[in-house]
Protein backbone atom coordinates (compact mmCIF):
# COMPACT_ATOMS: atom_id res chain seq x y z
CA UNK A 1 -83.43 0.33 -31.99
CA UNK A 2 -81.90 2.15 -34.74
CA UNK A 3 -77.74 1.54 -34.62
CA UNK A 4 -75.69 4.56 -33.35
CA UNK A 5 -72.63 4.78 -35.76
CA UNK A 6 -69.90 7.44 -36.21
CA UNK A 7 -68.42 9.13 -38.98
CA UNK A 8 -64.73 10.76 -39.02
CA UNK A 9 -64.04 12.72 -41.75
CA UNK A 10 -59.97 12.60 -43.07
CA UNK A 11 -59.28 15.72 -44.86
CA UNK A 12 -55.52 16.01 -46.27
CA UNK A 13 -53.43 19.31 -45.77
CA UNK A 14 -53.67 20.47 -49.07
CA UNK A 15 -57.60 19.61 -49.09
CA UNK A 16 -57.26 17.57 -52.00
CA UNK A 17 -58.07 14.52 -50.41
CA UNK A 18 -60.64 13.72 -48.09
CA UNK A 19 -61.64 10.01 -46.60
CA UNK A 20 -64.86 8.92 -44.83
CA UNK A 21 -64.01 6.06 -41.53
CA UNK A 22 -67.50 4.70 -40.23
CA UNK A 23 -67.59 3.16 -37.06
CA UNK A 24 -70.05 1.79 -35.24
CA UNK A 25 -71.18 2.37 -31.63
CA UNK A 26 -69.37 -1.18 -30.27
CA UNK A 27 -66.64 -0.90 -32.47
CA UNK A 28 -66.48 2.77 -31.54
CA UNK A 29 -66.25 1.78 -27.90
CA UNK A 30 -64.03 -1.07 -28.57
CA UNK A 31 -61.26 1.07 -29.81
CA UNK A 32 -61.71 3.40 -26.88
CA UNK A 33 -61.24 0.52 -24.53
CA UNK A 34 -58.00 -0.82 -26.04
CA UNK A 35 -56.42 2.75 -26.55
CA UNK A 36 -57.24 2.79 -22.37
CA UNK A 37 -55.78 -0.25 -22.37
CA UNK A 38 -52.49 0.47 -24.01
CA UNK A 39 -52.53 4.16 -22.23
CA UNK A 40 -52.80 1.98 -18.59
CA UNK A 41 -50.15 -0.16 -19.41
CA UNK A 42 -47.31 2.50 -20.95
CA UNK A 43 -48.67 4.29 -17.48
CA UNK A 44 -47.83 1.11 -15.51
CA UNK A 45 -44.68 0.39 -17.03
CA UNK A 46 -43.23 3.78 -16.16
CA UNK A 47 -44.10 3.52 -12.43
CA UNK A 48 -43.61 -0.35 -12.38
CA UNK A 49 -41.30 -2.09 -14.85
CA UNK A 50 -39.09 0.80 -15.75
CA UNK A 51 -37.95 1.32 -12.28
CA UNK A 52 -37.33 -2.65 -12.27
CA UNK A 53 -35.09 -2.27 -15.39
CA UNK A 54 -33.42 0.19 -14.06
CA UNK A 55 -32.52 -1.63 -10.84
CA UNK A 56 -31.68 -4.57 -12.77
CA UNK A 57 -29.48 -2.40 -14.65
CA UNK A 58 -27.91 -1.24 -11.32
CA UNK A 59 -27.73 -4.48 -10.21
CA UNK A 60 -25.59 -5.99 -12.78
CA UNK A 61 -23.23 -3.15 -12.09
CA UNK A 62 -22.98 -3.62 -8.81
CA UNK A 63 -22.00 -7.33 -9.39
CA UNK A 64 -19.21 -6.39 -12.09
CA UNK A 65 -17.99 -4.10 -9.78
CA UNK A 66 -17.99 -6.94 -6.64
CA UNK A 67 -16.48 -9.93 -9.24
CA UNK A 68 -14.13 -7.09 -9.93
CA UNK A 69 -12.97 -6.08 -6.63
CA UNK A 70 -13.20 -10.10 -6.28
CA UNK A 71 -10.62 -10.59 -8.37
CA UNK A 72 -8.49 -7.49 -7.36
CA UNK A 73 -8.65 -9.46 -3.96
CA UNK A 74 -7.25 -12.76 -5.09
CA UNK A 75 -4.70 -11.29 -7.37
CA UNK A 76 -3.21 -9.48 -3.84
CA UNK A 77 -3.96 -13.08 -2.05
CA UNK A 78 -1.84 -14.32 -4.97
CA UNK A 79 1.34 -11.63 -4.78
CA UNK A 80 1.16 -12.08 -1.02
CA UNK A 81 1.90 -16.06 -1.19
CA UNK A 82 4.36 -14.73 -3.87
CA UNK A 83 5.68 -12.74 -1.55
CA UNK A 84 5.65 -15.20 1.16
CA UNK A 85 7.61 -17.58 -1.43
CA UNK A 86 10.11 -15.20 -2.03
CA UNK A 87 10.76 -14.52 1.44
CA UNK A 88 10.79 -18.41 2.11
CA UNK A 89 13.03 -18.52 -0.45
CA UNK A 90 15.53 -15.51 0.24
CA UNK A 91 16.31 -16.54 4.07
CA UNK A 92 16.87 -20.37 2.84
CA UNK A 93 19.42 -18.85 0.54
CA UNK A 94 21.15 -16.79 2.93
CA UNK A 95 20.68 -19.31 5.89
CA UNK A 96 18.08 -17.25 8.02
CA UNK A 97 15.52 -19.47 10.06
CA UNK A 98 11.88 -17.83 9.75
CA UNK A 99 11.63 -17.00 13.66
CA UNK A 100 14.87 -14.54 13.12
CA UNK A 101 14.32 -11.51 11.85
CA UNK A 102 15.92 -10.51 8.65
CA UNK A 103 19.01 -8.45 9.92
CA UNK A 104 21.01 -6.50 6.87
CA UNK A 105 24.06 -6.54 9.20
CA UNK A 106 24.00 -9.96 9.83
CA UNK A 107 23.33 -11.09 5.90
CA UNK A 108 26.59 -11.74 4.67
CA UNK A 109 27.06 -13.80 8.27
CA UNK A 110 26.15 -16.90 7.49
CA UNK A 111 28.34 -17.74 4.36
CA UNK A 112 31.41 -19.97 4.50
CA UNK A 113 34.64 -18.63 5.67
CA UNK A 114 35.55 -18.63 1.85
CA UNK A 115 32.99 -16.88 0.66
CA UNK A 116 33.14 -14.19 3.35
CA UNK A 117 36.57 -14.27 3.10
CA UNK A 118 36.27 -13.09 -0.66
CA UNK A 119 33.09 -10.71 -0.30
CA UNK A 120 35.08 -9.12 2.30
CA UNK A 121 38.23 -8.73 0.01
CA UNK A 122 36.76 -7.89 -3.04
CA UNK A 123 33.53 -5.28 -2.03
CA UNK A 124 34.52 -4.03 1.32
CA UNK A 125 37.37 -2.08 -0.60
CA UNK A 126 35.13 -0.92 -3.14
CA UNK A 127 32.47 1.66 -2.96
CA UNK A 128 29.12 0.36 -1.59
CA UNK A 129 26.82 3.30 -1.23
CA UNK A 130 24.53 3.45 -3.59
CA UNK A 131 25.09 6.29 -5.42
CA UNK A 132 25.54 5.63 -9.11
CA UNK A 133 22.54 6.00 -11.56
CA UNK A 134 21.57 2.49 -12.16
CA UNK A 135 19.91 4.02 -15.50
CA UNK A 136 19.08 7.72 -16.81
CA UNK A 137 15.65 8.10 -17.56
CA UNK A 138 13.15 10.51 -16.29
CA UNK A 139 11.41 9.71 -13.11
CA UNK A 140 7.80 8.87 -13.37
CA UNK A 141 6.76 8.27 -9.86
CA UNK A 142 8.34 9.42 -6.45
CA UNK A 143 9.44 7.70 -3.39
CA UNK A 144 6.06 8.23 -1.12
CA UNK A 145 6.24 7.90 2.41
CA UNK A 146 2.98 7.51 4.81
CA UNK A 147 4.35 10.13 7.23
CA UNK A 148 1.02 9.86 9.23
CA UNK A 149 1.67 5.80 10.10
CA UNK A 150 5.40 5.74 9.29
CA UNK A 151 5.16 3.10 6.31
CA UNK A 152 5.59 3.70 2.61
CA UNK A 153 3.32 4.08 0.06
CA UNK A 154 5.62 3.78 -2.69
CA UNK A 155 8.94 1.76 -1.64
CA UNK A 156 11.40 3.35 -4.35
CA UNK A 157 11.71 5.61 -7.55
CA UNK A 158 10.05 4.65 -10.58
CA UNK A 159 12.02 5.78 -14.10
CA UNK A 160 11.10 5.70 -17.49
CA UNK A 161 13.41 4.32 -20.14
CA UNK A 162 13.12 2.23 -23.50
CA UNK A 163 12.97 -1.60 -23.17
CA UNK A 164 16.26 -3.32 -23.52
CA UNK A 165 18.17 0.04 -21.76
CA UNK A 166 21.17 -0.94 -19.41
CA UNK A 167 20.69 -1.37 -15.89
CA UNK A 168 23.67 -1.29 -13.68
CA UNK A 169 24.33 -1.56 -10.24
CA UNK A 170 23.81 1.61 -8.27
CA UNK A 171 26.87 0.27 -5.72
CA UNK A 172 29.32 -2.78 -5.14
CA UNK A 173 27.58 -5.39 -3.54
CA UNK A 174 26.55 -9.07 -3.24
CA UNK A 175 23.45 -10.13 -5.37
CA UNK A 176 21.25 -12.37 -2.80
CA UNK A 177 18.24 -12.75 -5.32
CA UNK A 178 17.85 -12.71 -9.00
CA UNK A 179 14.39 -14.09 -10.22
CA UNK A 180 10.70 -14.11 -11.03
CA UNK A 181 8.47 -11.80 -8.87
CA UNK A 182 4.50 -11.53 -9.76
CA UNK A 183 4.62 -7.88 -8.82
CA UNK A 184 7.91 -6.81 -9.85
CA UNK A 185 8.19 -9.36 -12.75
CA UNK A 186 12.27 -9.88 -13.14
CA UNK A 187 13.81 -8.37 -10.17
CA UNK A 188 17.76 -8.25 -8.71
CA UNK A 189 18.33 -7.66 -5.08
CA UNK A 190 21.74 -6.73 -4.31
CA UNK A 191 23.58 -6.45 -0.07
CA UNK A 192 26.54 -3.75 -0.06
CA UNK A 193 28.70 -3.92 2.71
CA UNK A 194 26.56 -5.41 5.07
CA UNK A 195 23.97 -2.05 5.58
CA UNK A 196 22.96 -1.04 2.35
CA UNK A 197 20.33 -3.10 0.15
CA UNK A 198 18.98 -2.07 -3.48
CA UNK A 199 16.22 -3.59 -5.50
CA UNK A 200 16.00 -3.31 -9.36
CA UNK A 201 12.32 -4.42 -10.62
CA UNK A 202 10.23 -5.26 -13.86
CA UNK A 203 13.73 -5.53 -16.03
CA UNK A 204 13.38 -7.69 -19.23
CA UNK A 205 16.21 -9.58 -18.44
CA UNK A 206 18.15 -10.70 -15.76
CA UNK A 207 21.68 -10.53 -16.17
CA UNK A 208 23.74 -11.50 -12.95
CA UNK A 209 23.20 -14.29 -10.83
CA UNK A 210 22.36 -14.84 -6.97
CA UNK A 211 25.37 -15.25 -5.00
CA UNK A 212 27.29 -13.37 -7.65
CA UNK A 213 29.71 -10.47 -6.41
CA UNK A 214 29.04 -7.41 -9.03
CA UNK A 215 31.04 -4.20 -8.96
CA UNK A 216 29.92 -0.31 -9.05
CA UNK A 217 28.46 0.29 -12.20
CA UNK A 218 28.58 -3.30 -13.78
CA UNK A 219 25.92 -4.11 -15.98
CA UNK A 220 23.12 -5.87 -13.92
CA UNK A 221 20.13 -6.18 -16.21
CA UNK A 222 18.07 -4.63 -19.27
CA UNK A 223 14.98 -2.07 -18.03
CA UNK A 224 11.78 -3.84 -19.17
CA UNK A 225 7.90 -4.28 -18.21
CA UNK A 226 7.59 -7.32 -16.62
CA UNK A 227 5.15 -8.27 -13.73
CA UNK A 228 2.66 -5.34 -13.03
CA UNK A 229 3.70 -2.62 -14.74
CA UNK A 230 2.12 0.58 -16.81
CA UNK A 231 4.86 0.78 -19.46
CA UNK A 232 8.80 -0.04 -19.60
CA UNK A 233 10.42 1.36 -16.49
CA UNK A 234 12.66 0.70 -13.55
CA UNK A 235 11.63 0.29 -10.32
CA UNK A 236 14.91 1.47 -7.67
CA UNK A 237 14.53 1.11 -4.10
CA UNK A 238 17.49 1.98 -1.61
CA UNK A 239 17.17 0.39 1.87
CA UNK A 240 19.45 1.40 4.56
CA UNK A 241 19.30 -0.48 8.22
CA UNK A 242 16.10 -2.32 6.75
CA UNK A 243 14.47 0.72 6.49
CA UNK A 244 13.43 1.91 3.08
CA UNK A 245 15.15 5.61 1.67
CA UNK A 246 14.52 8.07 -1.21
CA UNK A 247 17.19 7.10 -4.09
CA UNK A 248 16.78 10.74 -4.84
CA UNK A 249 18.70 11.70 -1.87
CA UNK A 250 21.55 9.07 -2.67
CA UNK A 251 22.20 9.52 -6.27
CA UNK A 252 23.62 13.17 -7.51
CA UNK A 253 21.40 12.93 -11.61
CA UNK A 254 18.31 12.79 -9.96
CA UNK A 255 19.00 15.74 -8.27
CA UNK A 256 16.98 15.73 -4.69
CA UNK A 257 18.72 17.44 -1.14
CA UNK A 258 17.51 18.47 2.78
C-alpha cells in the first residue's frame, strides 16, 4: 500500500521565498492529535484550574483580611487590660475600692486632712472651669456624640499643632494621673474643684506630676504623637459630673455656642 504523505507549501510575503514541509500520513495525524491535545487542555484549564487559581487567590485574601481583623482584635484586648490597669491603678491612687463607683465629687475625699486642707486653699479660690485653651492649633476632629444610644463616639476635641508645642492646663486643678497609656500614649488627667475633670493625650512629654496641684494656664506638657495617633496632636476631653462635654462649648478660641 503505497504511503499517503502531505505536502505544505511556505510561501513568504514578498514571494521571494518559498519552503516545501513533507509529512507523512502518521506523522500528519500525530501532530493533529497533540494540537487536540494541547487545545483540550488550555480548554480545561479555563473551566477547571483557572477558576481554582482564582479561588485560591480569593482565599488568601480572605485570610489576610481574618489575621488582620485578628490582630485588630487583640490590639483592643490589649488597650482594654490597659485600660483596666489604668483604672486599677487610678482608684488605688485616689483610695477608691473597685465595687464603688468612681464619683468626681467624692475624688478629692479621700486625701489626708493636709492635703485637702491645701487643695482646698490653694484651687478652690482659683478658677476651675475649664476654659483656657490648653494649646492653639486647629481642630482636626470633633467631639462626636452617639445621640441614638447616648454614648460617645469621640470622647474630646482633637487639635493639630507641631511636636514639642506647650500644653497647659485648661483650669486649676489637682493632677490624679500622669503616665503611659497604649491608646493615648503620654496622657495627664487633671480634678478641678471636685466636678470638673480634663484629659490631655498623646503629648511627647509629661511635665507635671500625679498628686501635683497646677494652676490655670501652667505649663502641663509638650503636644506630641505618642500611643495611637495619625500625626502630632492633642487630644482634650472636658468631663463634667462624669459625663463627657464638647470643649468647644467651654473654651471661647474654639469658638462653638447653643
Amino acid at each position: 500500500m503505497k504511503d499517503i504523505r502531505y505536502t505544505f507549501y511556505l510561501i513568504s510575503s514578498d514571494k521571494t521565498t518559498n519552503k516545501m514541509v513533507d509529512f507523512s500520513k502518521k506523522t500528519f495525524i500525530s501532530l493533529l492529535s497533540l494540537l487536540a491535545i494541547v487545545i483540550v487542555a488550555i480548554v480545561v484549564s479555563y473551566f477547571i484550574f483557572i477558576p481554582k487559581v482564582i479561588k485560591y487567590q480569593d482565599l488568601k485574601k480572605d485570610i489576610s483580611k481574618y489575621e488582620k481583623e485578628n490582630e485588630t482584635y487583640n490590639e483592643i484586648l490589649k488597650n482594654f487590660d490597659k485600660m483596666k490597669a489604668m483604672n486599677e491603678y487610678v482608684r488605688e491612687l485616689l483610695g477608691i475600692s473597685e465595687s464603688e463607683n468612681i464619683n468626681i465629687d467624692s475624688l478629692l475625699e479621700n486625701k489626708s486632712s493636709n492635703e485637702v486642707s491645701n487643695v482646698e486653699n490653694k484651687i478652690i479660690s482659683l478658677d476651675n472651669i475649664p476654659t483656657r485653651a490648653p494649646v492653639n492649633g486647629i481642630i482636626t476632629q470633633e467631639f462626636e456624640e452617639d445621640v441614638l444610644y447616648g454614648g460617645n463616639v469621640h470622647n474630646g476635641i482633637d487639635i493639630s499643632g507641631a511636636i514639642g508645642t506647650p500644653i497647659v492646663a485648661a483650669a486649676s486643678g489637682l493632677v490624679v494621673f500622669s503616665g503611659w497609656t497604649n491608646n493615648l500614649g503620654n496622657v495627664i488627667i487633671i480634678v478641678h474643684d471636685n466636678k470638673y475633670v480634663t484629659v490631655y493625650g498623646h503629648n511627647s512629654k509629661n511635665i507635671v506630676k500625679e498628686r501635683q496641684i497646677v494652676n490655670r494656664g501652667q505649663l502641663i506638657a509638650l503636644l506630641g504623637d505618642s500611643g495611637h495617633s495619625t500625626g502630632p496632636h492633642l487630644h482634650f476631653e472636658i468631663w463634667e459630673n462624669t459625663k463627657t462635654k464638647d470643649p468647644r462649648k467651654f473654651i471661647a478660641e474654639y469658638g462653638k455656642n447653643d
